[in-house]
PDB file of N, CA and C in Angstrom:
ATOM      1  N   UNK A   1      14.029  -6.727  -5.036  1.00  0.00           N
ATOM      2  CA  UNK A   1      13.573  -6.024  -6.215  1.00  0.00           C
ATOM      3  C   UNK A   1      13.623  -6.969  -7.409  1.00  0.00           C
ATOM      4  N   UNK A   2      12.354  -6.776  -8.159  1.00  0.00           N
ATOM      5  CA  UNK A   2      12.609  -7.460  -9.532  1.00  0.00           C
ATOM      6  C   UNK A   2      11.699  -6.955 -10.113  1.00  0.00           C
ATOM      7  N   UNK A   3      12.916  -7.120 -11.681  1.00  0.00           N
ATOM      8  CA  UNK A   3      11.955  -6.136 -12.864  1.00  0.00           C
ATOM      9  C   UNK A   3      11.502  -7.202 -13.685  1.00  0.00           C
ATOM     10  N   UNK A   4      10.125  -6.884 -14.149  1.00  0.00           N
ATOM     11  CA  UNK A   4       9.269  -7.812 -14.653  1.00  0.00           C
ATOM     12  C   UNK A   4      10.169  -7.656 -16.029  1.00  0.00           C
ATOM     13  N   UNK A   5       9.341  -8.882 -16.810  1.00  0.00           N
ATOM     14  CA  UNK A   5       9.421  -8.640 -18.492  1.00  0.00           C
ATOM     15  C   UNK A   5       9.059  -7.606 -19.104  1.00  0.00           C
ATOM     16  N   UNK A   6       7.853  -7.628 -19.025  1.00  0.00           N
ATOM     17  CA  UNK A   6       7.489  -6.577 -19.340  1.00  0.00           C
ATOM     18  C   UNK A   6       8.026  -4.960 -18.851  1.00  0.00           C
ATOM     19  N   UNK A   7       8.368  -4.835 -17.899  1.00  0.00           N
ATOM     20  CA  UNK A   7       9.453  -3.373 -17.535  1.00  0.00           C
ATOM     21  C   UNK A   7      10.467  -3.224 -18.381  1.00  0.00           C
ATOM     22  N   UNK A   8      10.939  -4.555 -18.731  1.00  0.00           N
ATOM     23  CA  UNK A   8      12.385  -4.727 -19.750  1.00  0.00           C
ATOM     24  C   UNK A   8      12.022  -4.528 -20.757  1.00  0.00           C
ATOM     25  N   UNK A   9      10.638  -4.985 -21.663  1.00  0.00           N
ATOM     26  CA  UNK A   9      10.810  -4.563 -23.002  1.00  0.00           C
ATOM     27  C   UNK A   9      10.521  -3.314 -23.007  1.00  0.00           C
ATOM     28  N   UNK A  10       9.196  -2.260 -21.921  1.00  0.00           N
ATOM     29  CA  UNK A  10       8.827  -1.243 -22.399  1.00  0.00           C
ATOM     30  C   UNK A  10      10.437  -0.399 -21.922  1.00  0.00           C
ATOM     31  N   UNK A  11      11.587  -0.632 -21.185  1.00  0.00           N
ATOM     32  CA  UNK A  11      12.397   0.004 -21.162  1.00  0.00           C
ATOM     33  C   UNK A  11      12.896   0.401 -22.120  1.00  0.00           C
ATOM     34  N   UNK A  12      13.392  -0.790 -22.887  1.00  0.00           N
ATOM     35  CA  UNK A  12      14.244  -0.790 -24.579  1.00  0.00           C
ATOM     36  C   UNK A  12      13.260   0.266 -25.407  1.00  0.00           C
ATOM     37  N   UNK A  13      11.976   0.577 -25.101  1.00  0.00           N
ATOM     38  CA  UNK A  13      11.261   1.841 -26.283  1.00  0.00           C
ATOM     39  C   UNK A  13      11.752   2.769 -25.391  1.00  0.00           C
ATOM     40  N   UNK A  14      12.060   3.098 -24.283  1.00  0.00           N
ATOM     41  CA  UNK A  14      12.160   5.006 -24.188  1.00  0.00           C
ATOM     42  C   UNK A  14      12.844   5.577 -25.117  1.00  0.00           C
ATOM     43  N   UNK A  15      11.999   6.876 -25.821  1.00  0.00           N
ATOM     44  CA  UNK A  15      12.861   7.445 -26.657  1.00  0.00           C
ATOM     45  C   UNK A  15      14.647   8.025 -26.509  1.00  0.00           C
ATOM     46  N   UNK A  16      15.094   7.712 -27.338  1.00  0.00           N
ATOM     47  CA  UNK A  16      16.386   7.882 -27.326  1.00  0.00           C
ATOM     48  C   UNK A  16      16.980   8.931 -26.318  1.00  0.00           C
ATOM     49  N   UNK A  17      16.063  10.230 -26.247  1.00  0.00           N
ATOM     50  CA  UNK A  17      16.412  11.574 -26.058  1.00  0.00           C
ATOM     51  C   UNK A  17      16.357  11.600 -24.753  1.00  0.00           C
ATOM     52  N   UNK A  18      15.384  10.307 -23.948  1.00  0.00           N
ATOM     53  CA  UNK A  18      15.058  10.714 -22.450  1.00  0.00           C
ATOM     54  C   UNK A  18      15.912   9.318 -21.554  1.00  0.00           C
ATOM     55  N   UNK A  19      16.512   8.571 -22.341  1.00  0.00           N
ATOM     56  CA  UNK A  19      17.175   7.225 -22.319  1.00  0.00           C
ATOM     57  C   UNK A  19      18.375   7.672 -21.243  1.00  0.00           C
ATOM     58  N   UNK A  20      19.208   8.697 -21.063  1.00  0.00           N
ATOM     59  CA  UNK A  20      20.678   8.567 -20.571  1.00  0.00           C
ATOM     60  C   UNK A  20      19.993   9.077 -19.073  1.00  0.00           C
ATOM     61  N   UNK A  21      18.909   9.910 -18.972  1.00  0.00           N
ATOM     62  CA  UNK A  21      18.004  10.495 -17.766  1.00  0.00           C
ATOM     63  C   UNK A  21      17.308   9.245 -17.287  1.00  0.00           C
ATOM     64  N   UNK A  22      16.683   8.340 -18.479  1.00  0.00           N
ATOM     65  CA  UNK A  22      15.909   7.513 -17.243  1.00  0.00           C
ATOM     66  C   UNK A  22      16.821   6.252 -16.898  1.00  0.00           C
ATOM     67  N   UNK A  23      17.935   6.332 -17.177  1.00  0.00           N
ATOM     68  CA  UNK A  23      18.887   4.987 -16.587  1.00  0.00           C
ATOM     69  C   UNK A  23      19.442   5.534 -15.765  1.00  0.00           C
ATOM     70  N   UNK A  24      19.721   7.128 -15.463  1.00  0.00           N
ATOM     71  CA  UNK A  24      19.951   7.830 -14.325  1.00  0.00           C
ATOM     72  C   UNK A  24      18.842   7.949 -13.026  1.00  0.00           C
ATOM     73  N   UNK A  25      17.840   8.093 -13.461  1.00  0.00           N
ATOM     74  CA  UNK A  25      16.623   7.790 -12.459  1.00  0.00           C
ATOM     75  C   UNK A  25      16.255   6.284 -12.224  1.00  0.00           C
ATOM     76  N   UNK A  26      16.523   5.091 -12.869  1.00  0.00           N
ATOM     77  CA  UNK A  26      16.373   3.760 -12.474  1.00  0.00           C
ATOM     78  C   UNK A  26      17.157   3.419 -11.338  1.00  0.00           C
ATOM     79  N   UNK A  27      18.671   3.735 -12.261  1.00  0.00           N
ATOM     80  CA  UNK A  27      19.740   3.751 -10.377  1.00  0.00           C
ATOM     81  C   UNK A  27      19.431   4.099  -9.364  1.00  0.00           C
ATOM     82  N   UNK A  28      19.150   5.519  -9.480  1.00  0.00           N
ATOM     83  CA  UNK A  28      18.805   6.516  -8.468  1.00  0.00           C
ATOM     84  C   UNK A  28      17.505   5.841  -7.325  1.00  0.00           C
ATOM     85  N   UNK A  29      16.459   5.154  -7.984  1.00  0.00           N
ATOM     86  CA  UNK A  29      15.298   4.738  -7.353  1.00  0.00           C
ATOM     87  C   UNK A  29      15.845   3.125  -6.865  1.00  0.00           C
ATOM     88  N   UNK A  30      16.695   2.127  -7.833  1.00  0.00           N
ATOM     89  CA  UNK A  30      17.395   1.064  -7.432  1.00  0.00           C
ATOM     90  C   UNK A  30      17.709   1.542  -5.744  1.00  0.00           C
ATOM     91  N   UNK A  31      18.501   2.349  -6.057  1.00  0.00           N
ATOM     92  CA  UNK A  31      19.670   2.563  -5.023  1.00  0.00           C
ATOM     93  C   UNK A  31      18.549   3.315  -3.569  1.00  0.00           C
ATOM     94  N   UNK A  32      17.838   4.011  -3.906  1.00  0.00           N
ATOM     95  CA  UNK A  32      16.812   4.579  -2.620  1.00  0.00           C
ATOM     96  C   UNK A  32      15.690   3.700  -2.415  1.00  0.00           C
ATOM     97  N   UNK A  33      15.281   2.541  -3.301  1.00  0.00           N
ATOM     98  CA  UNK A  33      14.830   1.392  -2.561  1.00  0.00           C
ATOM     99  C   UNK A  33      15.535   0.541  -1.711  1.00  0.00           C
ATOM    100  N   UNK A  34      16.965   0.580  -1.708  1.00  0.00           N
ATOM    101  CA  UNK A  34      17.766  -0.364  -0.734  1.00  0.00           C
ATOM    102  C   UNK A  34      18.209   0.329   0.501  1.00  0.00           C
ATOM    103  N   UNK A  35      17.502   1.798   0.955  1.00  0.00           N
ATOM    104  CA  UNK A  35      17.964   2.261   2.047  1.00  0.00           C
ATOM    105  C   UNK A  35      16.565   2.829   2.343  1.00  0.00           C
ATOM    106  N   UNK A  36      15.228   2.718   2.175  1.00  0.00           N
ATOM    107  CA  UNK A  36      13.789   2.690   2.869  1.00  0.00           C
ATOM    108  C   UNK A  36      13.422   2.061   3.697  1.00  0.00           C
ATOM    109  N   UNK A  37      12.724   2.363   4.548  1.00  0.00           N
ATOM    110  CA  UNK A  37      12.232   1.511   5.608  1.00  0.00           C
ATOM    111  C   UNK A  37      10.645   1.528   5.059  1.00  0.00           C
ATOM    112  N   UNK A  38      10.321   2.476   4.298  1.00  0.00           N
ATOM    113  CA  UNK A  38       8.819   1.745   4.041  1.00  0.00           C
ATOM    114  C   UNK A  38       8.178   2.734   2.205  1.00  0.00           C
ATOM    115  N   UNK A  39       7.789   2.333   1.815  1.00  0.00           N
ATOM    116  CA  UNK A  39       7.404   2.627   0.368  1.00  0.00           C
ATOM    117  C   UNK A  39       7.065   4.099   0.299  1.00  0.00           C
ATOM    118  N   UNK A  40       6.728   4.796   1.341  1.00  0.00           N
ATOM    119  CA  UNK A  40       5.803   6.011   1.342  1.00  0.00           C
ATOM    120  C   UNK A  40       7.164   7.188   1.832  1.00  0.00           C
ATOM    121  N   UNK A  41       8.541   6.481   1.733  1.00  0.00           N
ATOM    122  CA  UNK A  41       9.468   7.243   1.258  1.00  0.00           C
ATOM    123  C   UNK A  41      10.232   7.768   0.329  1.00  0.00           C
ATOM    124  N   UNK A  42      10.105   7.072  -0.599  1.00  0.00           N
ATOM    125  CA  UNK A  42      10.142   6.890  -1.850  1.00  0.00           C
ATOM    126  C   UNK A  42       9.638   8.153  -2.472  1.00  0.00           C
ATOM    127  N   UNK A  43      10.869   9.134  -3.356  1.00  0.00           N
ATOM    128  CA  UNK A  43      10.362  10.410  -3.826  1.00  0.00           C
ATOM    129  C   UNK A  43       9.348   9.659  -4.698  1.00  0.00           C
ATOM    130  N   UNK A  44       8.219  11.330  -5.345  1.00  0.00           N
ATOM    131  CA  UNK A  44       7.873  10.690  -6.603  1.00  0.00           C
ATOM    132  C   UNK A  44       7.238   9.630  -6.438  1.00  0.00           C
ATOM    133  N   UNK A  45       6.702   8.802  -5.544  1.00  0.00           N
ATOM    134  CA  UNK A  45       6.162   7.772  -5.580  1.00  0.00           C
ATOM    135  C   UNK A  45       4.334   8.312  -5.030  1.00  0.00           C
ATOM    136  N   UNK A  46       3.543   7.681  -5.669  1.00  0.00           N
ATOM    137  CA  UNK A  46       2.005   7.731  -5.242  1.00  0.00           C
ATOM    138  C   UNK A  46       1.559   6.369  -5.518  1.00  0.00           C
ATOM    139  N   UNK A  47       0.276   5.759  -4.438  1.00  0.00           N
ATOM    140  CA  UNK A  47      -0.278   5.022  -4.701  1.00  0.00           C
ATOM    141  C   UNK A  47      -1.395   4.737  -5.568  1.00  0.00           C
ATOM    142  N   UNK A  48      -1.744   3.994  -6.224  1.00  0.00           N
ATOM    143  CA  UNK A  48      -2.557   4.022  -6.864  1.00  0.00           C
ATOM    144  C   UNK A  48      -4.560   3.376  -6.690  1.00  0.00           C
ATOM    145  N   UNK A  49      -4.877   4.306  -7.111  1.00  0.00           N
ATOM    146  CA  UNK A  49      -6.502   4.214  -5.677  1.00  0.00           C
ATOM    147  C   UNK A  49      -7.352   3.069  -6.645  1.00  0.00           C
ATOM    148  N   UNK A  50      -8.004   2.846  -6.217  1.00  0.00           N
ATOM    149  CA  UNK A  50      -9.148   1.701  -6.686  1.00  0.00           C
ATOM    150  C   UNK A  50      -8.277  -0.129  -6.466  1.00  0.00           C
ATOM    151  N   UNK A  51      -7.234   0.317  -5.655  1.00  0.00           N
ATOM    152  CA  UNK A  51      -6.751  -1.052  -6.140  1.00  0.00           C
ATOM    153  C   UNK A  51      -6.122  -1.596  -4.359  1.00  0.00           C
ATOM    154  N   UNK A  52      -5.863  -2.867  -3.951  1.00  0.00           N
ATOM    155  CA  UNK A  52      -5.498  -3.181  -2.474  1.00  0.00           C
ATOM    156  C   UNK A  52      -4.528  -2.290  -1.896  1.00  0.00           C
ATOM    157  N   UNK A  53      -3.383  -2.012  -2.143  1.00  0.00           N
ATOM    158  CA  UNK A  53      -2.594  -0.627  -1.693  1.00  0.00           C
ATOM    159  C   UNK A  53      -1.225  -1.212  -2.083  1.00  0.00           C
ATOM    160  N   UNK A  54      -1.425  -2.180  -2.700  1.00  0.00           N
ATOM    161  CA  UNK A  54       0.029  -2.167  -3.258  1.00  0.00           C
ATOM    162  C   UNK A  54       0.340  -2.073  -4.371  1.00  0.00           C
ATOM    163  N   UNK A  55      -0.128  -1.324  -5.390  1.00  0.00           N
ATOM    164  CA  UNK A  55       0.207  -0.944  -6.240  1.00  0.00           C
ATOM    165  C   UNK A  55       0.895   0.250  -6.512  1.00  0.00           C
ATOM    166  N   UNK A  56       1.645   1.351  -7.002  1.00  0.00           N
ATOM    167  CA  UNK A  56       2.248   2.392  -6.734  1.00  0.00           C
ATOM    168  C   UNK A  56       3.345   3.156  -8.082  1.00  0.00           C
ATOM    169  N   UNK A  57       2.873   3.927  -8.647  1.00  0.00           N
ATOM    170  CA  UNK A  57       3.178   4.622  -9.737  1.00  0.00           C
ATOM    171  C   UNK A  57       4.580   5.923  -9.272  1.00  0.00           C
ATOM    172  N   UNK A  58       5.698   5.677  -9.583  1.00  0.00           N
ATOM    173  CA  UNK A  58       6.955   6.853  -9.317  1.00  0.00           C
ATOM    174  C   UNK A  58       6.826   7.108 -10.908  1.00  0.00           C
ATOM    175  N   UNK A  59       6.765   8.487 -10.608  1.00  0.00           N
ATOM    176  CA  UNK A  59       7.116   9.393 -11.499  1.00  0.00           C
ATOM    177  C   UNK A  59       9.061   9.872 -12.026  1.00  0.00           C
ATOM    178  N   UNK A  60       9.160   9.541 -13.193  1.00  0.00           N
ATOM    179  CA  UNK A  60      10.094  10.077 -13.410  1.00  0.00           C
ATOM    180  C   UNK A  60      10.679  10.876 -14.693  1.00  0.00           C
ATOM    181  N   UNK A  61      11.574  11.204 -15.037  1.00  0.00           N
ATOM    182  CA  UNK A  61      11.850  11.981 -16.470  1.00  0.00           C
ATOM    183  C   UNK A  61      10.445  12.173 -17.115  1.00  0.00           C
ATOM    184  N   UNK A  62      10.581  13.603 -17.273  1.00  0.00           N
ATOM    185  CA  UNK A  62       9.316  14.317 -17.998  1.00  0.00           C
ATOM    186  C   UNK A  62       7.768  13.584 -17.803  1.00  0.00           C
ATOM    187  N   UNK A  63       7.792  13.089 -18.850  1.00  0.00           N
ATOM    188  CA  UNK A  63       5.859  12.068 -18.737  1.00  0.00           C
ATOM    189  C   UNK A  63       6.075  10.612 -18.423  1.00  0.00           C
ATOM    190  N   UNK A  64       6.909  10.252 -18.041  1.00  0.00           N
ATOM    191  CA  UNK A  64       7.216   8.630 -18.260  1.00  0.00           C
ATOM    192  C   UNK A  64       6.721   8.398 -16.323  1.00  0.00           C
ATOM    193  N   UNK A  65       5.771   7.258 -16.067  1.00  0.00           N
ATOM    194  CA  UNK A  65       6.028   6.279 -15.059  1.00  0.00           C
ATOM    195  C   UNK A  65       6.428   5.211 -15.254  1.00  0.00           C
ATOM    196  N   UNK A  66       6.733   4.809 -13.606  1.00  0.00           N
ATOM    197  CA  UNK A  66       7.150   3.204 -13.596  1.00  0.00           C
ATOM    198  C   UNK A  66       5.987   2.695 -12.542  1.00  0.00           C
ATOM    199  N   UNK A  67       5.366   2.112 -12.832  1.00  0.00           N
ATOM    200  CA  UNK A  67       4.487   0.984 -12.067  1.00  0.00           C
ATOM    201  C   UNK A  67       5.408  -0.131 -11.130  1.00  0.00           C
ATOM    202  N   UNK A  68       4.639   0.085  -9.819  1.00  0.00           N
ATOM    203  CA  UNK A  68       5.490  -1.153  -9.069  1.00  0.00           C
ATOM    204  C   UNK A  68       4.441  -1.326  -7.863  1.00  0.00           C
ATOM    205  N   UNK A  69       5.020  -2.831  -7.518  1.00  0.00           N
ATOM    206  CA  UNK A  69       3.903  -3.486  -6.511  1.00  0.00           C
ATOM    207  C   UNK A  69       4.817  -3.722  -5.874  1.00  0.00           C
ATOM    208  N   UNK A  70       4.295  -3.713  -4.371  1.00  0.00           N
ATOM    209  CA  UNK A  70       4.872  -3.771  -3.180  1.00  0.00           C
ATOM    210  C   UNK A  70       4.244  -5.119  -2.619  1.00  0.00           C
ATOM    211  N   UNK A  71       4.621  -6.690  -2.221  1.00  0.00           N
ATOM    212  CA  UNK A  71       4.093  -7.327  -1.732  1.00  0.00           C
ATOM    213  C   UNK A  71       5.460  -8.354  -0.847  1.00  0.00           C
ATOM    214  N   UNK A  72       5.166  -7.888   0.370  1.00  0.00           N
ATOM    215  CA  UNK A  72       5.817  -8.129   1.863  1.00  0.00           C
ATOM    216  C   UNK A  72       7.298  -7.283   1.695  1.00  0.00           C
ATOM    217  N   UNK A  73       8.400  -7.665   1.626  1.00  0.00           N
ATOM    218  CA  UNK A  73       9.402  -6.843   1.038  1.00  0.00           C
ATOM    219  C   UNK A  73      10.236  -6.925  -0.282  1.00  0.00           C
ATOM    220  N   UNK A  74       9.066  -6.970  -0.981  1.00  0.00           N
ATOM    221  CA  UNK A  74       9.844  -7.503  -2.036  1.00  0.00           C
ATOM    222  C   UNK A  74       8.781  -6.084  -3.053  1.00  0.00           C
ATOM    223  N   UNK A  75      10.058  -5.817  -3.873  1.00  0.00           N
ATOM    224  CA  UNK A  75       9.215  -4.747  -5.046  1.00  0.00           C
ATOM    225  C   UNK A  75       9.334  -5.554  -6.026  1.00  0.00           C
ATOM    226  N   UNK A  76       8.435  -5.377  -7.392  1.00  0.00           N
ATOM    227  CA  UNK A  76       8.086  -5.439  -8.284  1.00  0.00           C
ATOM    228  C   UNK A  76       8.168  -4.078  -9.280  1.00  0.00           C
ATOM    229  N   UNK A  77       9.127  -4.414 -10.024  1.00  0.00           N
ATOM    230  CA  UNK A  77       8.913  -3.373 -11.155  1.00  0.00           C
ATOM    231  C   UNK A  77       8.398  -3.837 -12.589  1.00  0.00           C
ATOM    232  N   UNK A  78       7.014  -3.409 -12.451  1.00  0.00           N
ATOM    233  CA  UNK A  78       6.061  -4.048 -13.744  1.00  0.00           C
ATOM    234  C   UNK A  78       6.071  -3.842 -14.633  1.00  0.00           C
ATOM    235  N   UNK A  79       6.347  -1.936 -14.901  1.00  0.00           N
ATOM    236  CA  UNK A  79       6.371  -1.500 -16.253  1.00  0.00           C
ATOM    237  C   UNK A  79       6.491  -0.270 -16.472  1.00  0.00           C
ATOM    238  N   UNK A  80       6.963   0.446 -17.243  1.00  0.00           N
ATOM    239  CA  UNK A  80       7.632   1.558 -17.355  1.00  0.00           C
ATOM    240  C   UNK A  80       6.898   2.509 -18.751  1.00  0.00           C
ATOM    241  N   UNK A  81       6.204   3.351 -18.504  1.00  0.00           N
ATOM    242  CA  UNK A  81       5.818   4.199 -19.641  1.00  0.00           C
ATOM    243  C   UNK A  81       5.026   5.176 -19.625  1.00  0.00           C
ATOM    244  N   UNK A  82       5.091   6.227 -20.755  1.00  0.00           N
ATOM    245  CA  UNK A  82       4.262   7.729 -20.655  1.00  0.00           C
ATOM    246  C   UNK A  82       3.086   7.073 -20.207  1.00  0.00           C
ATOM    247  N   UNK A  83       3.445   8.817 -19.559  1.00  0.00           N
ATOM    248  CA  UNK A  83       1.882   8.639 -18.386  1.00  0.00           C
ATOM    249  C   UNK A  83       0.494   8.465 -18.880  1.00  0.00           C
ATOM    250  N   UNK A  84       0.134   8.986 -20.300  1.00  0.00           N
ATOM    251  CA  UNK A  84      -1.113   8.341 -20.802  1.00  0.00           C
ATOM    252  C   UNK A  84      -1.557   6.888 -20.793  1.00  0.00           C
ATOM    253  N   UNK A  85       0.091   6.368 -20.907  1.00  0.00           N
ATOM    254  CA  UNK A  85      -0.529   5.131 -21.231  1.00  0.00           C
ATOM    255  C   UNK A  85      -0.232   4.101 -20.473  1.00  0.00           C
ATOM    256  N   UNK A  86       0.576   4.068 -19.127  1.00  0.00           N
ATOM    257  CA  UNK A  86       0.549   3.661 -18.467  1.00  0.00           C
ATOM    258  C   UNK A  86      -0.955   2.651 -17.510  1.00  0.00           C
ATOM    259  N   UNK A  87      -1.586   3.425 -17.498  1.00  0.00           N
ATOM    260  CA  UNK A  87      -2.704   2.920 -16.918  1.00  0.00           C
ATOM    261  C   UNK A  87      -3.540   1.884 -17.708  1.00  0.00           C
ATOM    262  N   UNK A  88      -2.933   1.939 -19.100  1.00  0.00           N
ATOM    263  CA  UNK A  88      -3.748   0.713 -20.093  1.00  0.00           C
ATOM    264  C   UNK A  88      -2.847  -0.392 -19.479  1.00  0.00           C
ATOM    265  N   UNK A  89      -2.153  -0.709 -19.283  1.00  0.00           N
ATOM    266  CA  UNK A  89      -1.182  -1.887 -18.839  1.00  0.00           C
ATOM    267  C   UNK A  89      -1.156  -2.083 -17.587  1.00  0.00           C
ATOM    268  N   UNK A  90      -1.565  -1.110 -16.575  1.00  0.00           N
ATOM    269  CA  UNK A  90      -0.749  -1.124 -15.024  1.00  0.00           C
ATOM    270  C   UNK A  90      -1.742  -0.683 -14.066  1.00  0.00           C
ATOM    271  N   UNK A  91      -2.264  -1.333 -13.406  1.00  0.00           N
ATOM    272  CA  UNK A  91      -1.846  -2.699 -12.655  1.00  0.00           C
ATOM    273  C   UNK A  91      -3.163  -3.474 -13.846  1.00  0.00           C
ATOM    274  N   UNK A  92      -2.915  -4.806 -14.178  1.00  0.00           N
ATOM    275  CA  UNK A  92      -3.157  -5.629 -14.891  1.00  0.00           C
ATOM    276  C   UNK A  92      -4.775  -5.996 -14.706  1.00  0.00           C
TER     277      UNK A  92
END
């Protein structure tokens, strides 16, 4: 697993109010990526269409995604943000 730069700065904006929930759901998804045998176990997780198949949007706290790419076994966590606007940034 590795979190991009960009995941890190849009982390530091979640609003204050949804902040103690989504460091509770980062663990939570940390920790159930290290006991999967394949991506399509992953709650909350959908792929994302128009693109090779490794791209993949988990939903978490209220409107917020996290964007992540799956390439051989290794995740990528790209970027983190409300769901409107997620898709201006993700996948690149």
């Amino acid at each position: 697993m590795i979190l991009s730069n960009l995941y890190q700065r849009n982390a530091k904006k979640i609003p204050i109010q949804f902040l103690k929930k989504f460091l509770d759901e980062q663990d939570f998804i940390l920790n159930e990526i290290k006991t999967i045998n394949s991506i399509n176990e992953l709650s909350n997780c959908k792929i994302i269409s128009g693109y090779d198949g490794s791209y993949f949007r988990i939903k978490i706290i209220k409107d917020f995604r996290i964007g992540i790419q799956v390439t051989d076994n290794t995740v990528f966590f790209m970027c983190v943000a409300h769901r409107k606007d997620i898709y201006h940034t993700f996948p690149e």
